[in-house]
Structures are given as C-alpha cells and as structure tokens.
C-alpha atoms as a PDB file:
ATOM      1  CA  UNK A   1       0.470 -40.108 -11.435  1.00  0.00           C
ATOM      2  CA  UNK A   2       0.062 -36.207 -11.959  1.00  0.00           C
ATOM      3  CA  UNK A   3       1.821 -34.640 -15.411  1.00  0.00           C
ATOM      4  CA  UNK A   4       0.989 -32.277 -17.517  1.00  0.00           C
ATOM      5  CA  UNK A   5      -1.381 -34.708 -19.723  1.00  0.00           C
ATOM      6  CA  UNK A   6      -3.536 -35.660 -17.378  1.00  0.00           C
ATOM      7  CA  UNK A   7      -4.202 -32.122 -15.903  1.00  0.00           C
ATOM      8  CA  UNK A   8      -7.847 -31.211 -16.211  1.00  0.00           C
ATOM      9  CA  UNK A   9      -9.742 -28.253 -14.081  1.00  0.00           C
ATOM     10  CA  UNK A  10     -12.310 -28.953 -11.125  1.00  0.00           C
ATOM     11  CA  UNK A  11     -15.113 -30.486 -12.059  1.00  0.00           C
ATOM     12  CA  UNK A  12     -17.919 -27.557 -12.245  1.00  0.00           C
ATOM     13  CA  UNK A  13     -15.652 -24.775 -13.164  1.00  0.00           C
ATOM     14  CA  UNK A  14     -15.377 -24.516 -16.309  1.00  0.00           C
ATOM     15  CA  UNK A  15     -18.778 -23.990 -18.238  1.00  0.00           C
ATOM     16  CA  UNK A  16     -19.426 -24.567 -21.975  1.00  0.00           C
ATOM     17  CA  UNK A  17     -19.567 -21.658 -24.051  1.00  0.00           C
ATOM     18  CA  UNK A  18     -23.282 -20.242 -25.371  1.00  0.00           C
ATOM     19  CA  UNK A  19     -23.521 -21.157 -29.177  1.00  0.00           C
ATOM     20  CA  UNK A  20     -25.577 -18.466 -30.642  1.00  0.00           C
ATOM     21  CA  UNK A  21     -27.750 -18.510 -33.459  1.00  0.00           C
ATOM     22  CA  UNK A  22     -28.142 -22.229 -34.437  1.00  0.00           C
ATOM     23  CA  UNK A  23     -31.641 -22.599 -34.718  1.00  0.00           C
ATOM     24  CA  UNK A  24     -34.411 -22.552 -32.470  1.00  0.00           C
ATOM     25  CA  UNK A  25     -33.670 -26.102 -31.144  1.00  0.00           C
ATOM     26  CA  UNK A  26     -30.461 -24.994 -29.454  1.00  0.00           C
ATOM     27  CA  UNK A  27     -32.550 -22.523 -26.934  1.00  0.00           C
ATOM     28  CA  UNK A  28     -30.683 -19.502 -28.506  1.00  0.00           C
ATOM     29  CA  UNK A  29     -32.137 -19.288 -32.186  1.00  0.00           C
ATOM     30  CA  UNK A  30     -33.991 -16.622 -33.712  1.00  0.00           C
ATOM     31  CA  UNK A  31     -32.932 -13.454 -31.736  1.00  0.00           C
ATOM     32  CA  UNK A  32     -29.917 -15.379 -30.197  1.00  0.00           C
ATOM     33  CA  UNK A  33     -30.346 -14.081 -26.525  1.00  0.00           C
ATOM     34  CA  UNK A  34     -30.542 -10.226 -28.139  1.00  0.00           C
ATOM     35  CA  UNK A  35     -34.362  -9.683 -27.572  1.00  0.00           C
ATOM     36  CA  UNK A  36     -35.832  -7.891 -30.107  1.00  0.00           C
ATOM     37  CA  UNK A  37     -35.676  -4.802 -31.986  1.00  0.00           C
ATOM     38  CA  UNK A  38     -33.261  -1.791 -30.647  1.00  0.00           C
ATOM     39  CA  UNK A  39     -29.809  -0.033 -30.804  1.00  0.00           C
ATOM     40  CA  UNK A  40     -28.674  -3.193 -28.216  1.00  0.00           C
ATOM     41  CA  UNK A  41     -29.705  -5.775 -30.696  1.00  0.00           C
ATOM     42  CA  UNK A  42     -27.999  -4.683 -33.821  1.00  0.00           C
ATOM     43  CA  UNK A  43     -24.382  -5.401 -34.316  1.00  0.00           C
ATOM     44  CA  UNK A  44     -21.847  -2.885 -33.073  1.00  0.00           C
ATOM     45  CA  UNK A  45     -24.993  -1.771 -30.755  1.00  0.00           C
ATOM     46  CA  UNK A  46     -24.758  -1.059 -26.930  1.00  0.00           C
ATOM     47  CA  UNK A  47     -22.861   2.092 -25.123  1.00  0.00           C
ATOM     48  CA  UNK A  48     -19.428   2.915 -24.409  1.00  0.00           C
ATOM     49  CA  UNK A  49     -18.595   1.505 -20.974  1.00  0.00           C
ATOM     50  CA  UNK A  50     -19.766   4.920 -18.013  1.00  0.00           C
ATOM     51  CA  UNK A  51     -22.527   5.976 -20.615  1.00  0.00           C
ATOM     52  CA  UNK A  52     -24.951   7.058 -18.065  1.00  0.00           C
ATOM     53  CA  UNK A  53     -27.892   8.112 -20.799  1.00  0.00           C
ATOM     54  CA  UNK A  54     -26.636  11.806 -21.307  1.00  0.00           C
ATOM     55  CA  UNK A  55     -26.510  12.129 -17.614  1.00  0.00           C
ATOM     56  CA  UNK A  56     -23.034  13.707 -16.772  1.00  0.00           C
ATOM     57  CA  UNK A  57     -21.401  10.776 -16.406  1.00  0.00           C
ATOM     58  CA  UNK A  58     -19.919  10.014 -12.490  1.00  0.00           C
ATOM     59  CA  UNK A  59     -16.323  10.260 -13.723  1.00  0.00           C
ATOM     60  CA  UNK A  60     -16.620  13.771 -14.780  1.00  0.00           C
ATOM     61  CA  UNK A  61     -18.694  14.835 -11.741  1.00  0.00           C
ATOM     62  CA  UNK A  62     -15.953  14.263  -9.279  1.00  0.00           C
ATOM     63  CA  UNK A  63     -13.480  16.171  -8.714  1.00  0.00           C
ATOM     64  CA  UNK A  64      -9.633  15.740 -10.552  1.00  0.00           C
ATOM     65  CA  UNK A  65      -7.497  14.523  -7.504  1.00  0.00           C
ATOM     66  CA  UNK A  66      -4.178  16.092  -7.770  1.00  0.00           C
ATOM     67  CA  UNK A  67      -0.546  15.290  -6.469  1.00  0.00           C
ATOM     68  CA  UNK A  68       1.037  11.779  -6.360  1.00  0.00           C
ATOM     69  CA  UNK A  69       1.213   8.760  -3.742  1.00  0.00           C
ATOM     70  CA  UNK A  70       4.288   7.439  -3.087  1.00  0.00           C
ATOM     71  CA  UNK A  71       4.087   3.713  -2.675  1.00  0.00           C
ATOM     72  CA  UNK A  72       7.582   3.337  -2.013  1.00  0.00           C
ATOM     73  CA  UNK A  73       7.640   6.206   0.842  1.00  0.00           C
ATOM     74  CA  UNK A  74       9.709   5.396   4.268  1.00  0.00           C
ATOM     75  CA  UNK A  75       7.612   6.319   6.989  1.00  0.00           C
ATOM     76  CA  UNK A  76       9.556   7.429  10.306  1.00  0.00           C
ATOM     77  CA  UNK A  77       8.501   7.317  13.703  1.00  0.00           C
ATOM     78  CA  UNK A  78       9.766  10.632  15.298  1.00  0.00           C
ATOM     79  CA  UNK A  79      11.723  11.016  18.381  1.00  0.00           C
ATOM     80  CA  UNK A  80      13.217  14.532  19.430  1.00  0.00           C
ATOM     81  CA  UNK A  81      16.014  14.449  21.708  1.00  0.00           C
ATOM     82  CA  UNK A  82      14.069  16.273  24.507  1.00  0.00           C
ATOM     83  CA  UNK A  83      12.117  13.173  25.027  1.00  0.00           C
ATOM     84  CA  UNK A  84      15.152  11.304  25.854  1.00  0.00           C
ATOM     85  CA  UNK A  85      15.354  13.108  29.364  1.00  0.00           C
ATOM     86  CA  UNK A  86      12.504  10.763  30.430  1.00  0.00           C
ATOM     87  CA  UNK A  87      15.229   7.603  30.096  1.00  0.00           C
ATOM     88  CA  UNK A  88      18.145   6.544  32.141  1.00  0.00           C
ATOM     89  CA  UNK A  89      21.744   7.545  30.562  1.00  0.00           C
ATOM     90  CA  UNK A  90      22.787   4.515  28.633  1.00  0.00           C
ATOM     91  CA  UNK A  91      22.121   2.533  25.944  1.00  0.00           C
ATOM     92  CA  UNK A  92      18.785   2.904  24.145  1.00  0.00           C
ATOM     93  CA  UNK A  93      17.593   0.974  21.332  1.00  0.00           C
ATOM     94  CA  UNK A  94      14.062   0.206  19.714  1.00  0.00           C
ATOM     95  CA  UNK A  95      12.779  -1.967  22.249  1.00  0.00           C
ATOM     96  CA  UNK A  96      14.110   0.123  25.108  1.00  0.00           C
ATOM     97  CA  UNK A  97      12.504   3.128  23.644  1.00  0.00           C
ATOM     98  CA  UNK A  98       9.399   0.890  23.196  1.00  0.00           C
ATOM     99  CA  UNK A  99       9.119   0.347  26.832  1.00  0.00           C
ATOM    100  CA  UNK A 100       9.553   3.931  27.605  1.00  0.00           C
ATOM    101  CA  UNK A 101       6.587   4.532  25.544  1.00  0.00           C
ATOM    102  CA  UNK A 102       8.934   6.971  23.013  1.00  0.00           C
ATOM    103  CA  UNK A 103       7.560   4.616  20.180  1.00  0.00           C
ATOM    104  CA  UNK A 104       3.690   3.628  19.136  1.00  0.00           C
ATOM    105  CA  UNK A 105       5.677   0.665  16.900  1.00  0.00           C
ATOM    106  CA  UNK A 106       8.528  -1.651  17.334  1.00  0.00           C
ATOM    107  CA  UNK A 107       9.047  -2.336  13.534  1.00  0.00           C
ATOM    108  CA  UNK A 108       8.133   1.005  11.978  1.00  0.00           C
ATOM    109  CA  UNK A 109      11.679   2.558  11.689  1.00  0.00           C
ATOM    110  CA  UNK A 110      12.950   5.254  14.165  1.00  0.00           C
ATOM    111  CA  UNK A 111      14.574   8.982  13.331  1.00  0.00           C
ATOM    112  CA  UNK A 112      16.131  11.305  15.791  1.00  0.00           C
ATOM    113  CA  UNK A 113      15.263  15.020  15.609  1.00  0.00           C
ATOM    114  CA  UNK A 114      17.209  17.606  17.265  1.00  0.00           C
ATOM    115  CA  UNK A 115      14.052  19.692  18.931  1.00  0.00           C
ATOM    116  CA  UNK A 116      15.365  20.943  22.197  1.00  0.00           C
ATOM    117  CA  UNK A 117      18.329  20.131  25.017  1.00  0.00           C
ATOM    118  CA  UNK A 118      19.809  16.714  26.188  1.00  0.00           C
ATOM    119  CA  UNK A 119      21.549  16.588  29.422  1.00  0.00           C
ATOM    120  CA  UNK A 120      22.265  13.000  29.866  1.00  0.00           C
ATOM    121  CA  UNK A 121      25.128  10.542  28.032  1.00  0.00           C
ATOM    122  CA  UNK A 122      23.042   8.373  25.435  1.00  0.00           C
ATOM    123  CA  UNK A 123      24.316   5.829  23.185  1.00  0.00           C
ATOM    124  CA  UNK A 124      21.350   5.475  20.801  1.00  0.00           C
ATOM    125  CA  UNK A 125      20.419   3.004  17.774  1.00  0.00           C
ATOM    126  CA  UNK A 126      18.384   4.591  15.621  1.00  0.00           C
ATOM    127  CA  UNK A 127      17.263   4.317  11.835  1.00  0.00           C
ATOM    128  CA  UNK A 128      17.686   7.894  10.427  1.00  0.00           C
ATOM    129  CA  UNK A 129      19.287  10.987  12.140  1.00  0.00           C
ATOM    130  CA  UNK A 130      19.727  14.749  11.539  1.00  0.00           C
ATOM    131  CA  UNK A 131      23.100  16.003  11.891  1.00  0.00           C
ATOM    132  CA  UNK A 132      22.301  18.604  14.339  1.00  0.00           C
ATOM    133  CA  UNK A 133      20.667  15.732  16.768  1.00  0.00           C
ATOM    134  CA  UNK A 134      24.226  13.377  16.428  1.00  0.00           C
ATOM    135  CA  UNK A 135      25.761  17.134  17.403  1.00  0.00           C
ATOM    136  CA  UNK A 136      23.535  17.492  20.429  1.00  0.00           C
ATOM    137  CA  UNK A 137      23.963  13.637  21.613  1.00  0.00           C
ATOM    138  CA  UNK A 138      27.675  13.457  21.255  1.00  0.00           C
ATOM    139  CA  UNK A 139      28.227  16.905  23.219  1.00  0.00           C
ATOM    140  CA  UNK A 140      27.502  15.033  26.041  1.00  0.00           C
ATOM    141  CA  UNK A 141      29.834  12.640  25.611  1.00  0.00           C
ATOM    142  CA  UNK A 142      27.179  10.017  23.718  1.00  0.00           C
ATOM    143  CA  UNK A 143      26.759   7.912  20.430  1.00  0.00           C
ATOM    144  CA  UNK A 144      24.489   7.975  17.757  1.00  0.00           C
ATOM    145  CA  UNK A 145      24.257   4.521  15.827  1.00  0.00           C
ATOM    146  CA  UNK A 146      22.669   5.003  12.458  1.00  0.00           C
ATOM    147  CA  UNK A 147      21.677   1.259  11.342  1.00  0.00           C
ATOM    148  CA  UNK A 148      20.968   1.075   7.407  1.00  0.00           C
ATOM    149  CA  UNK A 149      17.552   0.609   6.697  1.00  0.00           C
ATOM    150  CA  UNK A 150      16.827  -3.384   4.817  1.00  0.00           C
ATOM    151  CA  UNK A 151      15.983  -2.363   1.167  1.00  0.00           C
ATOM    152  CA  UNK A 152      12.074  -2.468   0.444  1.00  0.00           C
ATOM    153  CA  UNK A 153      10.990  -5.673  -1.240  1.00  0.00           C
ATOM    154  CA  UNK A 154       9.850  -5.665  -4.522  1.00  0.00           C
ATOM    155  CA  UNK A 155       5.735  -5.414  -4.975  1.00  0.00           C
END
C-alpha cells in the first residue's frame, strides 16, 4: 500500500553526495577534487558568476532594452466596417466572419472599427467596439452586440 512512509525516489536518481577531504582512501583526499595550487583552490577562490577575464563582460556589451511587455495584453483582431460590404445583410458573428475570410482566427477576439461607409443592415457580435462604428451600424437600421470578454486566467 502507498503512504507517505513508504515513499522513496526512483531508483538511480538520487546520487550520494561527494565527501571531501577524508583521506586519500576515499578518492577525494589530499587536494579534495581542487587540483593544485591557484586563486580556484583556495577558499573563497573562483569568480563572480559573467567574469569573462577582464573582457567586457557580454551583459554590458549589449545594448539596455527599453519599454515594457505586457503579458497580460488583449490582442484584437481588427475589422473596419467597410469590409462588411463584402457580406450579406444579416446576422454576422465570429464564425460567419470566419468564412468570409474577415478573420485569420476564430478564437482570437474580434473589434469593430469605424474606417469608412456601411450600406447594408448588420446585426453583428463582436468582442470590442468603438462608439463611432455602433453609430455607423445602427444608422442603418443594425445592431452591434458587444459580448464581455472571459477574464484571463491566472499564470
């Protein structure tokens, strides 16, 4: 039966640790694995960690990259209402749009920008819209449906 007592790891991964300096019949006597004389042998010894020798080290030859990555950034496919023209008045959602080839994505949300003239009733489902596009669609008699985006999981 499996509990907590009789939980070991897989054999072979876990290695014994290297006893150092306890006498030359261990295998790691005498210099204790640190070779012999030299600024690496002594205590305290060795280089701070990108120590290149007194070359410049690589971290300071690079460039400083400036500005800041949003990881929680909403990234919008864009649709102008001009590119509607190319659909059938109606009802148009993502998959619809899809079809049309308006969209390179099904899943990537969807917002509605107001470049240029719409001539034709829409009722549209969208994720994000400006307020001058809603103007243009419901001129014409249509609806803009603004779903609410699913809040982003936590990382």
């Amino acid at each position: 039966m499996l509990s907590h007592s009789t939980l070991k790891p897989a054999q072979g991964s876990r290695r014994k640790k290297r006893l150092l300096g306890r006498g030359d019949g261990s295998g790691h006597g005498s210099y204790s694995t640190r070779g012999c004389k030299g600024q690496s042998s002594r205590s305290g010894g060795g280089t701070k960690p990108g120590f290149e020798g007194g070359q410049t080290p690589l971290i300071r030859r690079l460039p400083k990259i400036r500005g800041f990555n949003n990881p929680n950034r909403t990234s919008y496919q864009v649709i102008n209402v001009s590119q509607l023209e190319v659909c059938d008045a109606g009802s148009l959602d993502t998959v619809a749009l899809f079809e049309k080839g308006l969209l390179s994505s099904k899943t990537l949300p969807i917002k509605l920008l107001a470049d240029g003239e719409v001539t034709k009733k829409f009722t549209i489902t969208v994720d994000a819209a400006s307020k001058t596009a809603i103007e243009k669609i419901e001129a014409q008699g249509g609806k803009v449906i603004v779903s609410k985006l699913p809040p982003k999981a936590d990382k």
